[in-house]
Protein backbone atom coordinates (compact mmCIF):
# COMPACT_ATOMS: atom_id res chain seq x y z
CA UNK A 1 75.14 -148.69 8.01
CA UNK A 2 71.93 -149.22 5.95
CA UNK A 3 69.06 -147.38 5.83
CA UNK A 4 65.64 -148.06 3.75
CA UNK A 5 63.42 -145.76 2.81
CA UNK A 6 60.69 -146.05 5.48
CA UNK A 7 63.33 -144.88 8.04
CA UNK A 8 64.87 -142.48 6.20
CA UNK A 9 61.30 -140.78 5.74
CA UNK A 10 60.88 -141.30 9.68
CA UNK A 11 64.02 -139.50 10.22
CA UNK A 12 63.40 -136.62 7.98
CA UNK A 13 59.48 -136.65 9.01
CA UNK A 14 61.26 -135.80 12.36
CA UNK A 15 63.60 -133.30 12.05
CA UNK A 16 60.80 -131.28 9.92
CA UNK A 17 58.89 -131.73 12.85
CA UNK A 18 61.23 -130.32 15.62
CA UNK A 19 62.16 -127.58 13.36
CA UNK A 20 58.51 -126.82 13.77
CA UNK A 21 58.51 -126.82 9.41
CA UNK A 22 55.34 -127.94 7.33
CA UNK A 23 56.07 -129.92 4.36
CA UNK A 24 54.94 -127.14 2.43
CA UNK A 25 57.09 -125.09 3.72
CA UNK A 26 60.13 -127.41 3.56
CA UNK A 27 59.03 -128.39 -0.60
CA UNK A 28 58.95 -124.89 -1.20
CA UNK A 29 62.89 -124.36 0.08
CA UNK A 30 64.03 -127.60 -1.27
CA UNK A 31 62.48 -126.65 -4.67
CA UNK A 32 59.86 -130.12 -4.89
CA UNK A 33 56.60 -130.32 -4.61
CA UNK A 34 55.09 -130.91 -0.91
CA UNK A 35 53.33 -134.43 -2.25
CA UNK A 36 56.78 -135.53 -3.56
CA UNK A 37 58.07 -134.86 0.16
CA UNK A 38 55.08 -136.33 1.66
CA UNK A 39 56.05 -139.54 -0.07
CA UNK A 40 59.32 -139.91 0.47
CA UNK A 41 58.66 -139.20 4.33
CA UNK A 42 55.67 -141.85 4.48
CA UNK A 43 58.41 -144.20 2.49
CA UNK A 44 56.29 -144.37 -0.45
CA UNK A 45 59.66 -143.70 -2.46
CA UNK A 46 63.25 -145.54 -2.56
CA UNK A 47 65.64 -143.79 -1.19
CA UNK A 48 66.40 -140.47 -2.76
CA UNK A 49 69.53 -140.15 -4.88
CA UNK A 50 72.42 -137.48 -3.74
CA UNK A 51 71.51 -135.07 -5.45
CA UNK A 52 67.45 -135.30 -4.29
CA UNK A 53 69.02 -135.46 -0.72
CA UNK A 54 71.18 -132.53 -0.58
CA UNK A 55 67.29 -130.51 -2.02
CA UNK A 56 66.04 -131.65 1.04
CA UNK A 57 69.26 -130.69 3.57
CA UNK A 58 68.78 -127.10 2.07
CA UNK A 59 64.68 -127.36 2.66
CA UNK A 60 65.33 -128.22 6.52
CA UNK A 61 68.29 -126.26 6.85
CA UNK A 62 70.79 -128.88 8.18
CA UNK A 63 73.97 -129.97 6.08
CA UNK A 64 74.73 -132.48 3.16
CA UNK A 65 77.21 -134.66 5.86
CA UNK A 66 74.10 -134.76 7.74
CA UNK A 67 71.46 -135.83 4.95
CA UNK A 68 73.81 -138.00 3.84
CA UNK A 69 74.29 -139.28 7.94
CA UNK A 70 70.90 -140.08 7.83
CA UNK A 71 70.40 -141.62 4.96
CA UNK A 72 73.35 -144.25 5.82
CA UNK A 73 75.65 -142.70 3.29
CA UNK A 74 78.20 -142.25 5.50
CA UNK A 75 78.47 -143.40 9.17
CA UNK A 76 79.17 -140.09 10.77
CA UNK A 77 79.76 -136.26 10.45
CA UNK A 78 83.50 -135.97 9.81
CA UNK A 79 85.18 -134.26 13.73
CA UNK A 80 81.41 -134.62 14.78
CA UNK A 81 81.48 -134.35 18.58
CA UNK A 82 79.61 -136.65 20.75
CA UNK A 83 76.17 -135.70 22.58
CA UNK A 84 76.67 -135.67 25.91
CA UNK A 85 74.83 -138.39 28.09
CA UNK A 86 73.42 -135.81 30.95
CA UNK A 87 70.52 -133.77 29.43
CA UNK A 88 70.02 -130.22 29.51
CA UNK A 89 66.42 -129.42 30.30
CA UNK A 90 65.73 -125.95 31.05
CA UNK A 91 62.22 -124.22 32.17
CA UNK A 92 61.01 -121.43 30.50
CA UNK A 93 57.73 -118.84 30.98
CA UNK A 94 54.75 -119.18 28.98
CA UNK A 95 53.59 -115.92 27.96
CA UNK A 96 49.53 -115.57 26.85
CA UNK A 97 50.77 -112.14 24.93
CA UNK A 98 53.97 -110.29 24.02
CA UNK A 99 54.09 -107.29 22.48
CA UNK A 100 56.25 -103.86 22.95
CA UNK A 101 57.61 -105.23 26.11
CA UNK A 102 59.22 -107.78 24.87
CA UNK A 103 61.95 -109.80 25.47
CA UNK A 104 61.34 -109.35 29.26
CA UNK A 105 57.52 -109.20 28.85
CA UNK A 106 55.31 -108.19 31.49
CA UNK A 107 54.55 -110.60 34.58
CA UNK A 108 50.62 -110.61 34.54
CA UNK A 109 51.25 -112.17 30.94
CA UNK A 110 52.92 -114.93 32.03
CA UNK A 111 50.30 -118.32 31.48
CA UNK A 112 52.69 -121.05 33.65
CA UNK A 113 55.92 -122.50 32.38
CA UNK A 114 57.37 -125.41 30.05
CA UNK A 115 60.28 -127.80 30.28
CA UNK A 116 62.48 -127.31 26.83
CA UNK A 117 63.10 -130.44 25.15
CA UNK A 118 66.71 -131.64 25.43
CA UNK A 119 66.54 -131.09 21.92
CA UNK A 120 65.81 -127.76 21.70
CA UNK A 121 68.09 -126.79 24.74
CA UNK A 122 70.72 -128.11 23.52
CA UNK A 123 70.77 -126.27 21.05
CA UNK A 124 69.62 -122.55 22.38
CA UNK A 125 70.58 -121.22 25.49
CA UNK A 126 67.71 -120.44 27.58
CA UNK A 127 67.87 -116.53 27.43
CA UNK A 128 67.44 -116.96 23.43
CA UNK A 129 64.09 -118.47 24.20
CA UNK A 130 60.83 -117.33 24.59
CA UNK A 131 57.31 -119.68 25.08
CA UNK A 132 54.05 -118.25 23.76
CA UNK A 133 50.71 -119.23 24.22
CA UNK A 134 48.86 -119.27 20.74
CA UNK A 135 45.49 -117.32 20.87
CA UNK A 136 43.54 -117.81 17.58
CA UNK A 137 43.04 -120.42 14.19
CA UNK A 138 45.15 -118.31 11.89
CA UNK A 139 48.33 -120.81 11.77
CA UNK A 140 45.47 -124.01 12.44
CA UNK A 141 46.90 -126.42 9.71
CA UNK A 142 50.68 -126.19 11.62
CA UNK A 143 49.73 -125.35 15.05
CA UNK A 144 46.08 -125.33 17.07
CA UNK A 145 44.79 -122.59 19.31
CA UNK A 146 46.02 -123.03 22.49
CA UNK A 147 49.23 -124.74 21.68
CA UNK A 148 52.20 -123.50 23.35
CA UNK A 149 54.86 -122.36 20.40
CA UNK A 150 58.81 -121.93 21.38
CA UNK A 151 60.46 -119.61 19.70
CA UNK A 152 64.29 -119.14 19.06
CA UNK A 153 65.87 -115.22 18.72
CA UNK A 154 67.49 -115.12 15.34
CA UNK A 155 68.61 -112.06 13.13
CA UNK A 156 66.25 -111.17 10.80
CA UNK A 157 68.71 -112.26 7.66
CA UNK A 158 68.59 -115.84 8.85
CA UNK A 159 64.98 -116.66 8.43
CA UNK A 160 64.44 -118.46 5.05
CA UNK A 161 60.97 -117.40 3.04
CA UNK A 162 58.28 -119.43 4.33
CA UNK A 163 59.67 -119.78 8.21
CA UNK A 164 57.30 -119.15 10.75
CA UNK A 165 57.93 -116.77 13.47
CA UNK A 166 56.63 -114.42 15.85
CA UNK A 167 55.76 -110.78 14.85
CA UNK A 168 54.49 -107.77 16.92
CA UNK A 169 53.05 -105.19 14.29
CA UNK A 170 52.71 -101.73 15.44
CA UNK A 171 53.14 -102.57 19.34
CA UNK A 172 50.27 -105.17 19.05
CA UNK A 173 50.31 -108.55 20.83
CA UNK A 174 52.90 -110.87 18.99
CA UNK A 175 50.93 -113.19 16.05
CA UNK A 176 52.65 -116.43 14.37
CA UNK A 177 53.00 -116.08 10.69
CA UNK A 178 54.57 -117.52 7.51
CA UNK A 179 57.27 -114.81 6.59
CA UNK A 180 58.82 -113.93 3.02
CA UNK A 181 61.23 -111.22 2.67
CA UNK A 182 61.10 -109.66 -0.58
CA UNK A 183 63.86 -106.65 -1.64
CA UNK A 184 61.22 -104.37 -1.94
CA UNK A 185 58.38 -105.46 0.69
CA UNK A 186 57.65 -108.05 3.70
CA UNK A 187 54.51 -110.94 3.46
CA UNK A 188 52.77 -112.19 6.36
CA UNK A 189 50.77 -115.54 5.59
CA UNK A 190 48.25 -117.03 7.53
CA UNK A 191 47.94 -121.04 7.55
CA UNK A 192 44.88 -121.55 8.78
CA UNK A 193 41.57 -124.43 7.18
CA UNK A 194 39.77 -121.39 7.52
CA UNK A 195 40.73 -119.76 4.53
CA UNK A 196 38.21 -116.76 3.83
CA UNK A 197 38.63 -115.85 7.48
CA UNK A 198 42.77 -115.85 7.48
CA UNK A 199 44.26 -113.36 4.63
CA UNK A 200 47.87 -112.73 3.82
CA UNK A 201 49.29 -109.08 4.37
CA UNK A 202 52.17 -107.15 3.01
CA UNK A 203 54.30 -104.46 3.81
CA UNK A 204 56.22 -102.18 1.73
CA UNK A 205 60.06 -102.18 3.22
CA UNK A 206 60.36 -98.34 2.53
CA UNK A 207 57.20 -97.83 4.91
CA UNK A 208 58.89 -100.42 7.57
CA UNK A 209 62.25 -98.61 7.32
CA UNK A 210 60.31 -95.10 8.63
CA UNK A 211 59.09 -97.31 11.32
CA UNK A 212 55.68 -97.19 9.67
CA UNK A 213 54.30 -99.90 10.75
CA UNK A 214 56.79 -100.67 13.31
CA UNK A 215 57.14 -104.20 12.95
CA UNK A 216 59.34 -106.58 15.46
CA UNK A 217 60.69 -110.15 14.77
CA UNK A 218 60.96 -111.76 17.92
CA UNK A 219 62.04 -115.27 16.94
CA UNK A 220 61.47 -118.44 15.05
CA UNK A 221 59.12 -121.35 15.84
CA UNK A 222 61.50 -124.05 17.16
CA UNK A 223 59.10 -126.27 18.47
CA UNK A 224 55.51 -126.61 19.55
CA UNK A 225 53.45 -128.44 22.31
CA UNK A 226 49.98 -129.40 22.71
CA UNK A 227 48.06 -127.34 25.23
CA UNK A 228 47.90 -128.47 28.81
């Protein structure tokens, strides 16, 4: 199976996407710059050689047999097992605000619910879920105000620098932010076009340990819909 480079781009333009990554964000993991990524996914470039590809499995966190899937290397995932035919749509709440209650939230916060992509279902059981309503322009270059943003429950040593994900800081409502885990402190970016309104923040990981702020995880961005 053959793949150019304008599908190839396509398919990796997608998966970014799902994975609810900027290409900033996915350049800065694969160690490229985001305009070299921009042009291989627009198929401005011929298709990347191995060692390129495997860069850009590590930047959206899937494996080389899959990069190498996609870009027609190989036909399949060696004992890859078959997607099943019936799909696997769940319903989840939409909450306008989370914060110390969560996961189960508080009922007068709920704002409607959302159908889960097949994609996303399939891959996250329902219960490791959560849909929130975004309130604000601070993450306005990945994801508008008023977007609905699902978010996947992961452990804290699986998010990769530059992930965004949910936060509740010192029993506040939850904000989406750009996290970096350092060994000595924890940064909070904003990605917003309005940059002298939207400032980064830190926190020392002594200060966090004494539960000073107390600060709360509550999952990764998965996916994200358009408001409706």
């Amino acid at each position: 199976m053959e793949t150019n480079a304008k599908n190839f781009g396509n398919k990796i333009k997608q998966i970014r996407e799902e994975k609810g990554y900027s290409v900033r964000q996915v350049a800065l993991n694969s160690g490229m710059s985001p305009s070299y990524l921009s042009r291989i996914e627009n198929g401005y470039r011929d298709l990347p050689t191995n060692k390129t590809l495997y860069k850009i499995a590590k930047g959206l966190r899937i494996t080389n047999d899959e990069i190498l899937r996609i870009a027609g290397i190989v036909d399949k995932i060696p004992n890859e097992l078959p997607i099943s035919s019936t799909p696997s749509t769940v319903s989840i709440p939409i909450y306008g605000r989370i914060s110390a209650g969560y996961p189960e939230g508080a009922k007068e916060d709920i704002d409607g619910d959302i159908d889960v992509p097949n994609k996303i279902s399939e891959r996250y059981n329902s219960d490791e879920l959560i849909a929130l309503r975004v309130n604000g322009e601070s993450m306005n270059k990945v994801i508008p105000n008023g977007a609905v943003a699902i978010l996947a429950k992961i452990d804290t040593c699986e998010i990769t620098n530059g992930d965004i994900c949910g936060v509740i800081i010192d029993g506040e409502s939850a904000t989406l932010k750009h996290v970096y885990q350092y060994p000595d402190r924890i940064r909070f970016e904003p990605d917003s076009w309005l940059k002298e309104e939207f400032k980064p923040f830190e926190y020392n990981k002594e200060d966090i340990n004494n539960g000073q702020p107390p600060i709360q995880i509550i999952g990764k961005l998965v996916h994200q819909q358009s408001s409706f």
